[in-house]
Protein backbone atom coordinates (compact mmCIF):
# COMPACT_ATOMS: atom_id res chain seq x y z
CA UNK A 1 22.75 6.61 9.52
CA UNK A 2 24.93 8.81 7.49
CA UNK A 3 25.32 6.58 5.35
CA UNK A 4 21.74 6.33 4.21
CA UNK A 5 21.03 9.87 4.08
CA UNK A 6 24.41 9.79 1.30
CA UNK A 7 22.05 7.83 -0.62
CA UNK A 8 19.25 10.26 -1.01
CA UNK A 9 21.53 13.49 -2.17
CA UNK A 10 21.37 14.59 -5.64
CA UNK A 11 23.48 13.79 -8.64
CA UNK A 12 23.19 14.10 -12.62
CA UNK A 13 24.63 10.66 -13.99
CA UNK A 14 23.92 7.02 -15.02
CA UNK A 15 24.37 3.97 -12.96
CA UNK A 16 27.60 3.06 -11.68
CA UNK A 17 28.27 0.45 -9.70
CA UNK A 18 27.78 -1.65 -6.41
CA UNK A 19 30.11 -0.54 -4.24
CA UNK A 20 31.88 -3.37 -3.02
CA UNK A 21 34.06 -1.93 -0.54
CA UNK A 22 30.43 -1.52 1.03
CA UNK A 23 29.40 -4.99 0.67
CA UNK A 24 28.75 -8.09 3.05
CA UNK A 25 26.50 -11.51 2.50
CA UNK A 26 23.70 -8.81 4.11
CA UNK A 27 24.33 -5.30 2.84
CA UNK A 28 24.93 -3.67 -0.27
CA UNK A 29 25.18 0.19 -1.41
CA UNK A 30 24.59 1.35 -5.35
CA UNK A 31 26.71 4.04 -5.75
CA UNK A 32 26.56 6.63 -8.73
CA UNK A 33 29.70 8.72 -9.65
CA UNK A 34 31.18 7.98 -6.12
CA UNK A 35 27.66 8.82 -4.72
CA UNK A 36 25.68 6.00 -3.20
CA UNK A 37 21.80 6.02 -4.20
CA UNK A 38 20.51 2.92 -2.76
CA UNK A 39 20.41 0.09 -0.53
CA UNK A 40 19.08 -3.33 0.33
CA UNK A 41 19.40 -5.09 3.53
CA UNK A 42 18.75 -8.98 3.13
CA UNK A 43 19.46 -12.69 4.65
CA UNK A 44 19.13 -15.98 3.50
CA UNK A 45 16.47 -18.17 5.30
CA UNK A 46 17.42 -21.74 5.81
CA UNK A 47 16.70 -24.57 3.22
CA UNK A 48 12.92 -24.40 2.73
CA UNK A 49 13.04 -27.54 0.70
CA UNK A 50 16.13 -29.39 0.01
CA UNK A 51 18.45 -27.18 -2.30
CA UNK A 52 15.73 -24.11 -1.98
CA UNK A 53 16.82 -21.33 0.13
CA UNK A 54 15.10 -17.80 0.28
CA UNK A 55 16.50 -14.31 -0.25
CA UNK A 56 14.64 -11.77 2.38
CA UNK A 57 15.16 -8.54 1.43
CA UNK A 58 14.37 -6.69 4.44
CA UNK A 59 15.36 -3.16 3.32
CA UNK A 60 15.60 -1.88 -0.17
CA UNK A 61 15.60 1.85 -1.17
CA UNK A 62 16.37 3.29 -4.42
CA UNK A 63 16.61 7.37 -4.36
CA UNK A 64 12.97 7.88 -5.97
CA UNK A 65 13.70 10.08 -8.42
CA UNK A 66 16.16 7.08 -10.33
CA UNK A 67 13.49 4.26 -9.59
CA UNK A 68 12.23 2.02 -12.32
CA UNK A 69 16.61 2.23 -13.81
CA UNK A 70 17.59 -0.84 -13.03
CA UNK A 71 19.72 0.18 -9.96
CA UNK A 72 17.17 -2.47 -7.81
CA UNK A 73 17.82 -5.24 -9.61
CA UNK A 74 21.80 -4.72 -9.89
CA UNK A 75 21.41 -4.71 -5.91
CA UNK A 76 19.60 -7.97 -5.85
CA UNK A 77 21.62 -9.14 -8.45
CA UNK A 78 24.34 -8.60 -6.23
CA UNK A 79 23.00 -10.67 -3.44
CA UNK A 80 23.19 -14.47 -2.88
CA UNK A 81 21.49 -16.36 -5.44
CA UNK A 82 18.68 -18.21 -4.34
CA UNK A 83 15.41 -20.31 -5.19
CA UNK A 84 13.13 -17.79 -3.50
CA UNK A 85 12.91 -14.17 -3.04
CA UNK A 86 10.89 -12.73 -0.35
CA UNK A 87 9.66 -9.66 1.93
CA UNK A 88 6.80 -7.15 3.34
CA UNK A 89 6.02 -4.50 1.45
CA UNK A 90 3.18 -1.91 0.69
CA UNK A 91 5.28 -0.39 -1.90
CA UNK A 92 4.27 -1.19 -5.41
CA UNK A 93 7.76 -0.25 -7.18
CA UNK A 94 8.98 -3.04 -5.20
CA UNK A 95 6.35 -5.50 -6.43
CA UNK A 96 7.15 -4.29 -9.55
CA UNK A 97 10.77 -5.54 -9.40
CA UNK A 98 10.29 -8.68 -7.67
CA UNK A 99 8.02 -9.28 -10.63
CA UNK A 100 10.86 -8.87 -13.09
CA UNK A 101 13.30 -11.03 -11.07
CA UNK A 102 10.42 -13.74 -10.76
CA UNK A 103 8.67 -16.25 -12.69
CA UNK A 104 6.07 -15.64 -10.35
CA UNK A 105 4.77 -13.56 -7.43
CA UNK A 106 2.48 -14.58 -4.60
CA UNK A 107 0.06 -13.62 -3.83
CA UNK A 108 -0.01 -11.07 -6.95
CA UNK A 109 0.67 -13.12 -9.88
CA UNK A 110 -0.87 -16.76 -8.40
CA UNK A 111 -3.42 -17.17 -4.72
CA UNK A 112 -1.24 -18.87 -1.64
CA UNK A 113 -3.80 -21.19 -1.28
CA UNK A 114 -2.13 -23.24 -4.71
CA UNK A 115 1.06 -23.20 -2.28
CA UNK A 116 -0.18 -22.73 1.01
CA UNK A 117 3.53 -24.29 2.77
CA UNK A 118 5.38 -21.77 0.99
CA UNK A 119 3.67 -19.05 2.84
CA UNK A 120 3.31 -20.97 6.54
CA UNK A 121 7.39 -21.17 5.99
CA UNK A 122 7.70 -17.55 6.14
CA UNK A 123 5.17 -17.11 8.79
CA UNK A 124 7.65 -19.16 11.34
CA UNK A 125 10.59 -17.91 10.20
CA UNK A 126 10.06 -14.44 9.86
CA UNK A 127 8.29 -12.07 12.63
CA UNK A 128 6.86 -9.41 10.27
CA UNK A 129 5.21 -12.53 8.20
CA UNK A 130 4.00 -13.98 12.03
CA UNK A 131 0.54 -12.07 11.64
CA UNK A 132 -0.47 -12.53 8.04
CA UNK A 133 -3.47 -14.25 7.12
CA UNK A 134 -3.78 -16.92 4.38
CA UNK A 135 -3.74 -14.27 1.73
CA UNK A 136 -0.33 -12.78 2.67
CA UNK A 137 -1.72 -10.03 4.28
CA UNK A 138 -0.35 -8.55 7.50
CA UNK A 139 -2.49 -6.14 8.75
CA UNK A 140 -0.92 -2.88 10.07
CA UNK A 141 2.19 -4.24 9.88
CA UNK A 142 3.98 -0.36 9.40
CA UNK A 143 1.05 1.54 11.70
CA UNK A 144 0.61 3.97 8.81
CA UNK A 145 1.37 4.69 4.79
CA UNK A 146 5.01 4.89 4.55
CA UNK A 147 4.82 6.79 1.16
CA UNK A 148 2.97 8.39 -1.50
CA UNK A 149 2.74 5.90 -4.34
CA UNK A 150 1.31 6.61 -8.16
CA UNK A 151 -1.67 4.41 -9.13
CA UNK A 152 0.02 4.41 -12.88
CA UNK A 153 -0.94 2.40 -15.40
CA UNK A 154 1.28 -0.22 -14.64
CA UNK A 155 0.03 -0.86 -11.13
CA UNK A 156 -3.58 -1.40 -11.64
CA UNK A 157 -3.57 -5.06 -11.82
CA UNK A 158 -1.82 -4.88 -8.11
CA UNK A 159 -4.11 -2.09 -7.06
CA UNK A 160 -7.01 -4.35 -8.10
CA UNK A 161 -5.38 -7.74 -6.35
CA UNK A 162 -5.25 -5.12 -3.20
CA UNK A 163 -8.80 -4.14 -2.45
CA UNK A 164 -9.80 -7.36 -3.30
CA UNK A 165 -7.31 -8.69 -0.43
CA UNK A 166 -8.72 -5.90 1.88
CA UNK A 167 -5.39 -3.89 2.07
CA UNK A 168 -5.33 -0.20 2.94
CA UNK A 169 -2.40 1.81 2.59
CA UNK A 170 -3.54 4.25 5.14
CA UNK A 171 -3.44 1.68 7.62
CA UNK A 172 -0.10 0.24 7.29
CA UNK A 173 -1.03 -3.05 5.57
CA UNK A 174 1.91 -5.07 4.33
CA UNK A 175 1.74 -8.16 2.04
CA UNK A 176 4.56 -10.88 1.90
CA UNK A 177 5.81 -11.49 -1.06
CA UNK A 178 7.31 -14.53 -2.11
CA UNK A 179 8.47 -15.00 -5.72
CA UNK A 180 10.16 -18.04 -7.70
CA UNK A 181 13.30 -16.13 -8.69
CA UNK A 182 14.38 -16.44 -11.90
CA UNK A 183 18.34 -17.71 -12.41
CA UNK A 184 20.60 -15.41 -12.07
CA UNK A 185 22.97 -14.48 -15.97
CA UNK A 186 26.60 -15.67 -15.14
């Protein structure tokens, strides 16, 4: 897409703005200075309890080199607000911000087995979550590593939670994530 590979070119400024004239109830572009540096693909799942809906973000990129600015949670800010947030991931930036846009994140923060339905919802409604086990782990889910991620300081409480769950990078692992959003400022 040409559009995507807009998002990874270089630039020198702060954050800008969504760009709305790019903008649907699925898709969003951040754009800096008229250049757009990153995406996020979602849809709502129907009503998992009465009144609780969840976001699945099924693609989110930030250009790397402006992670960790805030342009990831402008893009989910941008999105439909919901009860839940959810996806697959083996990328711990992205942990990392659905830990600031959550009260909680499972199965990092708290063990699926305290909400085992929550997890068994996104198993039928969602085919990458089809294959997980009862930790959240889907097995070779991407067939390989799909980048080169720091083991900062910041990540080793999710590095730890990892090996205990078995995950391996090199092997494609994912792990659906599903956190308790945290209200959206008006």
């Amino acid at each position: 897409l040409p559009l995507v590979k807009l998002a990874f070119q270089s630039f020198d400024s702060d954050y800008d703005e969504i760009n709305e004239g790019f903008s649907d109830d699925n898709f969003s572009i951040a754009t800096v200075n008229g250049v757009d540096v990153g995406f996020i693909f979602t849809n709502v799942l129907d009503t998992f309890r009465p009144g609780e809906e969840i976001l699945w973000v099924s693609k989110l990129a930030v250009r790397h080199d402006i992670q960790a600015s805030g342009i990831g949670g402008r893009l989910l800010a941008a999105c439909k607000a919901t009860k839940w947030l959810g996806c697959t991931t083996q990328n711990p930036a992205l942990v990392r911000l659905f830990q600031s846009q959550c009260t909680g994140v499972y199965p990092i923060d708290a063990s699926y087995a305290q909400f085992p339905e929550l997890l068994e919802y996104a198993k039928s409604r969602v085919d990458a979550c089809s294959t997980s086990d009862s930790h959240g782990l889907v097995a070779g889910l991407f067939g390989e590593q799909l980048g080169t991620f720091d083991k900062k300081l910041e990540f080793n409480q999710l590095h730890s939670v990892l090996e205990t769950l078995g995950f391996q990078f090199q092997r494609g692992d994912a792990l659906v994530l599903i956190g308790d959003r945290r209200p959206q400022a008006a």
